[in-house]
C-alpha atoms as a PDB file:
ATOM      1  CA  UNK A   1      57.369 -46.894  85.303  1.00  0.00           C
ATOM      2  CA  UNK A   2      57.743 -43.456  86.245  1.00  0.00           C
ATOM      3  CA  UNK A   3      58.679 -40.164  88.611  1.00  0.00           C
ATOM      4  CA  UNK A   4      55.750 -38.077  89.101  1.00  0.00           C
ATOM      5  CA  UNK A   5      53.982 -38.990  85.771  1.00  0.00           C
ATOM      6  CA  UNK A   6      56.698 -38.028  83.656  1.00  0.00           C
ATOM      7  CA  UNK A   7      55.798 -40.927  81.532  1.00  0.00           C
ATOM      8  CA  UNK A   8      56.826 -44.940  80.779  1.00  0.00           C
ATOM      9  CA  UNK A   9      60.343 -45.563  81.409  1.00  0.00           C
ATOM     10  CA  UNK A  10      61.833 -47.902  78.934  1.00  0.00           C
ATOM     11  CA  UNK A  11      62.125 -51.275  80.723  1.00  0.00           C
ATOM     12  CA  UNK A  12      64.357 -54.283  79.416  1.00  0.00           C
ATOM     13  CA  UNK A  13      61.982 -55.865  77.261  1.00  0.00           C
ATOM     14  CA  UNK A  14      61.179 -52.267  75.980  1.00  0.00           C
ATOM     15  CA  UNK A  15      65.232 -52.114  75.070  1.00  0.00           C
ATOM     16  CA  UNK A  16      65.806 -55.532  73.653  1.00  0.00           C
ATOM     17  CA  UNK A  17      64.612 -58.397  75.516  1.00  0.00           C
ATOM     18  CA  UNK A  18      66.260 -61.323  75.082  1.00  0.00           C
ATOM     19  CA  UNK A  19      68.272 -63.055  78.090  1.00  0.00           C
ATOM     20  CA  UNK A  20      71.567 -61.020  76.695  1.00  0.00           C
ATOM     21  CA  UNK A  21      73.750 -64.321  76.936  1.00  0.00           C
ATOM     22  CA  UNK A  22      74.056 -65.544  73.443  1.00  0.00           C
ATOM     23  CA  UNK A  23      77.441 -64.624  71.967  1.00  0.00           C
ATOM     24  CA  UNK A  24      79.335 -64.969  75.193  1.00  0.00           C
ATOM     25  CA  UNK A  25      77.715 -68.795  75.827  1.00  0.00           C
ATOM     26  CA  UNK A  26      78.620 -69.534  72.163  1.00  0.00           C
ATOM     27  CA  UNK A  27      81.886 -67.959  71.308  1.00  0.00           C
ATOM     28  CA  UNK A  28      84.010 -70.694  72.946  1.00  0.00           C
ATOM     29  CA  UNK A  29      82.128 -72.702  70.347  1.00  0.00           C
ATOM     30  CA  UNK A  30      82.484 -71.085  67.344  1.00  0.00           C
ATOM     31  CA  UNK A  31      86.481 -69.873  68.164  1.00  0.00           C
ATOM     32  CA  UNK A  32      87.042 -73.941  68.782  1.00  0.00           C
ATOM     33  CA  UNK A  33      84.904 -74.798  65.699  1.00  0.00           C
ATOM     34  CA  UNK A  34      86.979 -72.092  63.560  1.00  0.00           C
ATOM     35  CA  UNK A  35      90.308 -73.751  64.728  1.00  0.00           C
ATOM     36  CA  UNK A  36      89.237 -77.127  64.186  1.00  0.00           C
ATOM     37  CA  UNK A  37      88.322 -76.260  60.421  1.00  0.00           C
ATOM     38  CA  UNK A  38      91.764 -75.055  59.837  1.00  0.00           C
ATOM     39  CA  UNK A  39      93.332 -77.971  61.817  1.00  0.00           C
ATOM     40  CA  UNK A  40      91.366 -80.215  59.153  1.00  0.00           C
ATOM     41  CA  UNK A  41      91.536 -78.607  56.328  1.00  0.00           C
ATOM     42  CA  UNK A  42      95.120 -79.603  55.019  1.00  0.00           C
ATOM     43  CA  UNK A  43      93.994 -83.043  56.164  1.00  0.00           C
ATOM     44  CA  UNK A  44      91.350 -83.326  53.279  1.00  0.00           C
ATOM     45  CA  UNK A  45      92.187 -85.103  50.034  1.00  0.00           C
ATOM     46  CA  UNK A  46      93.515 -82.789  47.329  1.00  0.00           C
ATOM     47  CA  UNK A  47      90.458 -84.147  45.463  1.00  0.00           C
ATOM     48  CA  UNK A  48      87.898 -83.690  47.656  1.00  0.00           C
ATOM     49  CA  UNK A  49      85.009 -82.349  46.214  1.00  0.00           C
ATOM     50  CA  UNK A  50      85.549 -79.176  48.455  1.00  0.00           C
ATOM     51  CA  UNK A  51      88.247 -78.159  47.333  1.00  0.00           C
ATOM     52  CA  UNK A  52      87.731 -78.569  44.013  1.00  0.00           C
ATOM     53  CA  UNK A  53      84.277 -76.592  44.468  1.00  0.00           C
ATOM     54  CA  UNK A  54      85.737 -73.707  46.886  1.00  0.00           C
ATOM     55  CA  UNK A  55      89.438 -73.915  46.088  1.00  0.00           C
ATOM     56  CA  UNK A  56      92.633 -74.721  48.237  1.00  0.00           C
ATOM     57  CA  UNK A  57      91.821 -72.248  51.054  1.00  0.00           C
ATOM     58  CA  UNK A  58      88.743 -73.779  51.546  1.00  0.00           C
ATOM     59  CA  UNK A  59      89.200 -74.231  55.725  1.00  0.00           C
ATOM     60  CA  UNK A  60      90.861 -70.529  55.505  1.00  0.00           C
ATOM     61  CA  UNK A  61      88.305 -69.579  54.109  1.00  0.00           C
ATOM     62  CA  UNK A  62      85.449 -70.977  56.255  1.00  0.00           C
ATOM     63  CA  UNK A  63      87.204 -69.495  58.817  1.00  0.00           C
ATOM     64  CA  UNK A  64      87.667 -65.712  57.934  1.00  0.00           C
ATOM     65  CA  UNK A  65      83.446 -65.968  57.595  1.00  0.00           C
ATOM     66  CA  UNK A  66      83.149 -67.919  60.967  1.00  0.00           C
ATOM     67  CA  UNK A  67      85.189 -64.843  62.317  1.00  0.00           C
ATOM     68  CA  UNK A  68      83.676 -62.074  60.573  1.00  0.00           C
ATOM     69  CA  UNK A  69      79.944 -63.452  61.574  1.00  0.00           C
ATOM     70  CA  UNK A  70      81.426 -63.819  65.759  1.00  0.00           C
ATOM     71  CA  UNK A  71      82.391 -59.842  65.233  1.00  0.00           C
ATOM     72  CA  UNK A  72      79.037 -59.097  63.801  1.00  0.00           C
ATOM     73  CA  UNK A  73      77.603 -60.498  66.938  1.00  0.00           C
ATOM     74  CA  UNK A  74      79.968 -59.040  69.395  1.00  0.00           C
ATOM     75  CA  UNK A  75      78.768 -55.577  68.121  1.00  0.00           C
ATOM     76  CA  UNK A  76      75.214 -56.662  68.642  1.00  0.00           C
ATOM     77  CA  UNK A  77      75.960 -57.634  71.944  1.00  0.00           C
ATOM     78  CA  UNK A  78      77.718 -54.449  72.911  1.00  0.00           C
ATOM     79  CA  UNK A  79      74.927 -52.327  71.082  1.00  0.00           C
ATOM     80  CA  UNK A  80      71.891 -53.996  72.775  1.00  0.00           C
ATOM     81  CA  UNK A  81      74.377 -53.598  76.531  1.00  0.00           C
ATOM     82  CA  UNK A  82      74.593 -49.999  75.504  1.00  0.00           C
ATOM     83  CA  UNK A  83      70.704 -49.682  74.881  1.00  0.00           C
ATOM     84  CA  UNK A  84      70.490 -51.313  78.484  1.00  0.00           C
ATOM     85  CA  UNK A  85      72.410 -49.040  80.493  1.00  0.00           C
ATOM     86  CA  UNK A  86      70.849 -46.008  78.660  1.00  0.00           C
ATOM     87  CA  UNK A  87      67.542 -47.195  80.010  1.00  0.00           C
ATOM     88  CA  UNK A  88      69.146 -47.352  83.413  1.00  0.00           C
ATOM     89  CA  UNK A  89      70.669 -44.169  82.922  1.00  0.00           C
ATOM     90  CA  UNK A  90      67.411 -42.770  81.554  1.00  0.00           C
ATOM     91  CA  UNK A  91      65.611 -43.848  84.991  1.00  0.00           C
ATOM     92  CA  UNK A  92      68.448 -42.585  87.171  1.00  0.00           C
ATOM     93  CA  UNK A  93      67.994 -39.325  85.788  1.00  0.00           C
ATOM     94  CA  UNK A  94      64.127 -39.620  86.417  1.00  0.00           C
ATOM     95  CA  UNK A  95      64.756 -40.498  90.118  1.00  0.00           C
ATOM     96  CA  UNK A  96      66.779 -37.336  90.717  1.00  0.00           C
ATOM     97  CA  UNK A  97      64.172 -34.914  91.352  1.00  0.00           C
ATOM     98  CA  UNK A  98      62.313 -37.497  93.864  1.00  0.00           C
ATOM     99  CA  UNK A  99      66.290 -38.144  95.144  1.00  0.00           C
ATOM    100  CA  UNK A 100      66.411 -34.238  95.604  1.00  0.00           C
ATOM    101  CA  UNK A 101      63.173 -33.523  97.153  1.00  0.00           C
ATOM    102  CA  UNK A 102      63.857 -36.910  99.898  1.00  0.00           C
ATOM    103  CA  UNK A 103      61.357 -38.834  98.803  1.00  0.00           C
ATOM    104  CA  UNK A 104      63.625 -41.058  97.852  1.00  0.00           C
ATOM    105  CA  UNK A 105      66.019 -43.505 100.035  1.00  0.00           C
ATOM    106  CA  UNK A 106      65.820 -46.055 102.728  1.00  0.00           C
ATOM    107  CA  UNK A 107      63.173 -46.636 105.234  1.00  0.00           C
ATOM    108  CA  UNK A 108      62.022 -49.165 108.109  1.00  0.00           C
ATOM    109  CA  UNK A 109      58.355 -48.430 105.471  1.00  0.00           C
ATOM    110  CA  UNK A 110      60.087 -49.134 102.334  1.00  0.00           C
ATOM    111  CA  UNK A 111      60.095 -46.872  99.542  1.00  0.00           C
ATOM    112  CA  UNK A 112      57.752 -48.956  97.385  1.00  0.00           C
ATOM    113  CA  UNK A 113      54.552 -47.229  98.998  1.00  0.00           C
ATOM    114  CA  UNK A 114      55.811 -43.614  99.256  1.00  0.00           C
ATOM    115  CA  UNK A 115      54.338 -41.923  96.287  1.00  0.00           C
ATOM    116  CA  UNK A 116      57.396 -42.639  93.813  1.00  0.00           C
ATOM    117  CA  UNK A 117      56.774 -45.555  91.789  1.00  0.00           C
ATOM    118  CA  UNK A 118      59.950 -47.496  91.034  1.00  0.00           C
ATOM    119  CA  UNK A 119      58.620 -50.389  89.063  1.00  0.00           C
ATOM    120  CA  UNK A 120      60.855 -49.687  85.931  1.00  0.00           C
ATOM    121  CA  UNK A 121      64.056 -49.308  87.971  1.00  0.00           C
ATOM    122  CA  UNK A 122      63.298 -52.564  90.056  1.00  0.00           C
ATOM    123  CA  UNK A 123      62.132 -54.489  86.380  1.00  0.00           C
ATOM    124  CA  UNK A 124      65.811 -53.783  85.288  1.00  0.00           C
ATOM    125  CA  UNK A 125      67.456 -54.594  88.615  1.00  0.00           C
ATOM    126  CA  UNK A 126      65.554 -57.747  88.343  1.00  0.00           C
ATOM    127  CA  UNK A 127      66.728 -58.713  84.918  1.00  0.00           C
ATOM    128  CA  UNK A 128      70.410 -57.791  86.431  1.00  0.00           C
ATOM    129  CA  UNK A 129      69.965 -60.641  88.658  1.00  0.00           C
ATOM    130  CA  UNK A 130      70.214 -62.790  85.305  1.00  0.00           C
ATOM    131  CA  UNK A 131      73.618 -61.516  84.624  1.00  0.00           C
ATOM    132  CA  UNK A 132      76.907 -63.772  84.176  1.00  0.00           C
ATOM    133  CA  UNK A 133      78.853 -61.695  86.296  1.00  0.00           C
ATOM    134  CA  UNK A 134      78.773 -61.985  89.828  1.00  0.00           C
ATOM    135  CA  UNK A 135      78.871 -58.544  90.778  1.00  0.00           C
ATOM    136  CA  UNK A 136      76.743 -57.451  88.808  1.00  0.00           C
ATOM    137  CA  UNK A 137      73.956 -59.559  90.938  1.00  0.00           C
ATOM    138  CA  UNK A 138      75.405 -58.538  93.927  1.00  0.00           C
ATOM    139  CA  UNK A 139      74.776 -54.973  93.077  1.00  0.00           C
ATOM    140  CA  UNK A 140      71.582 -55.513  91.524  1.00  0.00           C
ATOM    141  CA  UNK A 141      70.199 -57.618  95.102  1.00  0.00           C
ATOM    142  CA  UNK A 142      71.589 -54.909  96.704  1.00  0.00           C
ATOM    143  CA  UNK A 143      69.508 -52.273  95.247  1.00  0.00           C
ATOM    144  CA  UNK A 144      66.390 -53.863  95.246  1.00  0.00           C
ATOM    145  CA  UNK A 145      66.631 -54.643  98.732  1.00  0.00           C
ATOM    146  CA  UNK A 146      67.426 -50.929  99.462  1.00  0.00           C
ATOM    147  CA  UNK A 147      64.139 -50.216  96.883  1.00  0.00           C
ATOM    148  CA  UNK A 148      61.983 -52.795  98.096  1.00  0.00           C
ATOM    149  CA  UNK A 149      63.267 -53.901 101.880  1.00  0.00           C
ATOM    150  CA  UNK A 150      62.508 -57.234 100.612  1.00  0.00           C
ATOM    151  CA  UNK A 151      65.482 -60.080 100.551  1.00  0.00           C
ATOM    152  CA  UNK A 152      64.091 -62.521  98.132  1.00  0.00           C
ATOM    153  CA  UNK A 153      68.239 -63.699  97.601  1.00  0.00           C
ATOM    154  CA  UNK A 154      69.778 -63.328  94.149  1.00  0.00           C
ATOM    155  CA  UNK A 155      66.923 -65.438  92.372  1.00  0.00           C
ATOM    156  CA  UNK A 156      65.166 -63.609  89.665  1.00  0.00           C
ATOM    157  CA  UNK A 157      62.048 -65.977  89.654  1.00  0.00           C
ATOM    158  CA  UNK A 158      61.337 -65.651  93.552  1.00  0.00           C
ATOM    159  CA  UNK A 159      61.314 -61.806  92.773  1.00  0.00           C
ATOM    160  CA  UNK A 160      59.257 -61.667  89.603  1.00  0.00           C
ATOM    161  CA  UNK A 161      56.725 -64.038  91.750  1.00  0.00           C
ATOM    162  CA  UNK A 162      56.717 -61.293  94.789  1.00  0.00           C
ATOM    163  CA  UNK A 163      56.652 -58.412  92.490  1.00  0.00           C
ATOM    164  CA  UNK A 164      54.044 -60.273  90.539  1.00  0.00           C
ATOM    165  CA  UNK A 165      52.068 -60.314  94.199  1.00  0.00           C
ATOM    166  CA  UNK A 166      53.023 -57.158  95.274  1.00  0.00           C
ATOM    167  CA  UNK A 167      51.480 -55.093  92.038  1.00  0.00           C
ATOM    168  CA  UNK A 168      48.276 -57.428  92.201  1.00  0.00           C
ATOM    169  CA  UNK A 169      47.604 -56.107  95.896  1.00  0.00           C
ATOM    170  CA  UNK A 170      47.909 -52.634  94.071  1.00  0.00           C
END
């Protein structure tokens, strides 16, 4: 959501959606795969239909596509990580003014209920808790239980299903 009505805040599924994991949990796949073609390829009968079809380079050649196609979706990846931490960036700079003016921080009330809604920020921490990378959900937890002073543990579901709660009482 927003500061002070200043509007919807892009949110992860507003940026991309997605779960964000797919050419890291396959490219150990495809790079094997790749290798393994031009392992074989020698190995094939110099009359195999495909070679005779595609030519002698045929594994070399399965190969340069195979690599071309993991690029392609490398630069996906790093466009759609980009378009994630501009929305993050994009709500940072939202939370400034509130930041400025102290109605922003840590509280023994929590800052959920004190006029600054920070929905959007705590949607993307939540989807940070889905991250590979251990510190990453270290500093997400951290921050939402500075936002929230709620410690729900590193588990995106047991927050979705409190948040879930939480906006339902609002």
């Amino acid at each position: 959501m927003s500061v002070a009505g200043d509007g919807p805040a892009a949110t992860p599924a507003s940026v991309g959606g997605g779960n964000g994991h797919g050419p890291r949990l396959v490219a150990p796949l495809v790079l094997l795969g790749l290798a393994g073609i031009v392992l074989v390829e020698p190995l094939l009968a110099s009359d195999s239909w495909l070679r005779r079809t595609l030519g002698p380079d045929v594994g070399l050649r399965f190969a340069v596509v195979g690599l071309c196609v993991y690029v392609a979706l490398l630069i996906l990846e790093r466009r759609h990580t980009g378009q994630l931490l501009r929305a993050i960036l994009e709500e940072l700079r939202r939370l400034r003014p509130a930041v400025a003016a102290g109605r922003v921080g840590a509280s023994t009330e929590g800052s959920v209920g004190r006029g600054v809604d920070h929905r959007a920020a705590v949607d993307i921490l939540v989807k940070a808790l889905e991250s590979d990378d251990a510190q990453v959900r270290a500093n997400a937890h951290t921050h939402l239980v500075r936002l929230t002073d709620m410690d729900l543990g590193e588990d995106p579901a047991a927050w979705r299903r409190a948040l879930a709660e939480h906006r339902a009482d609002d």
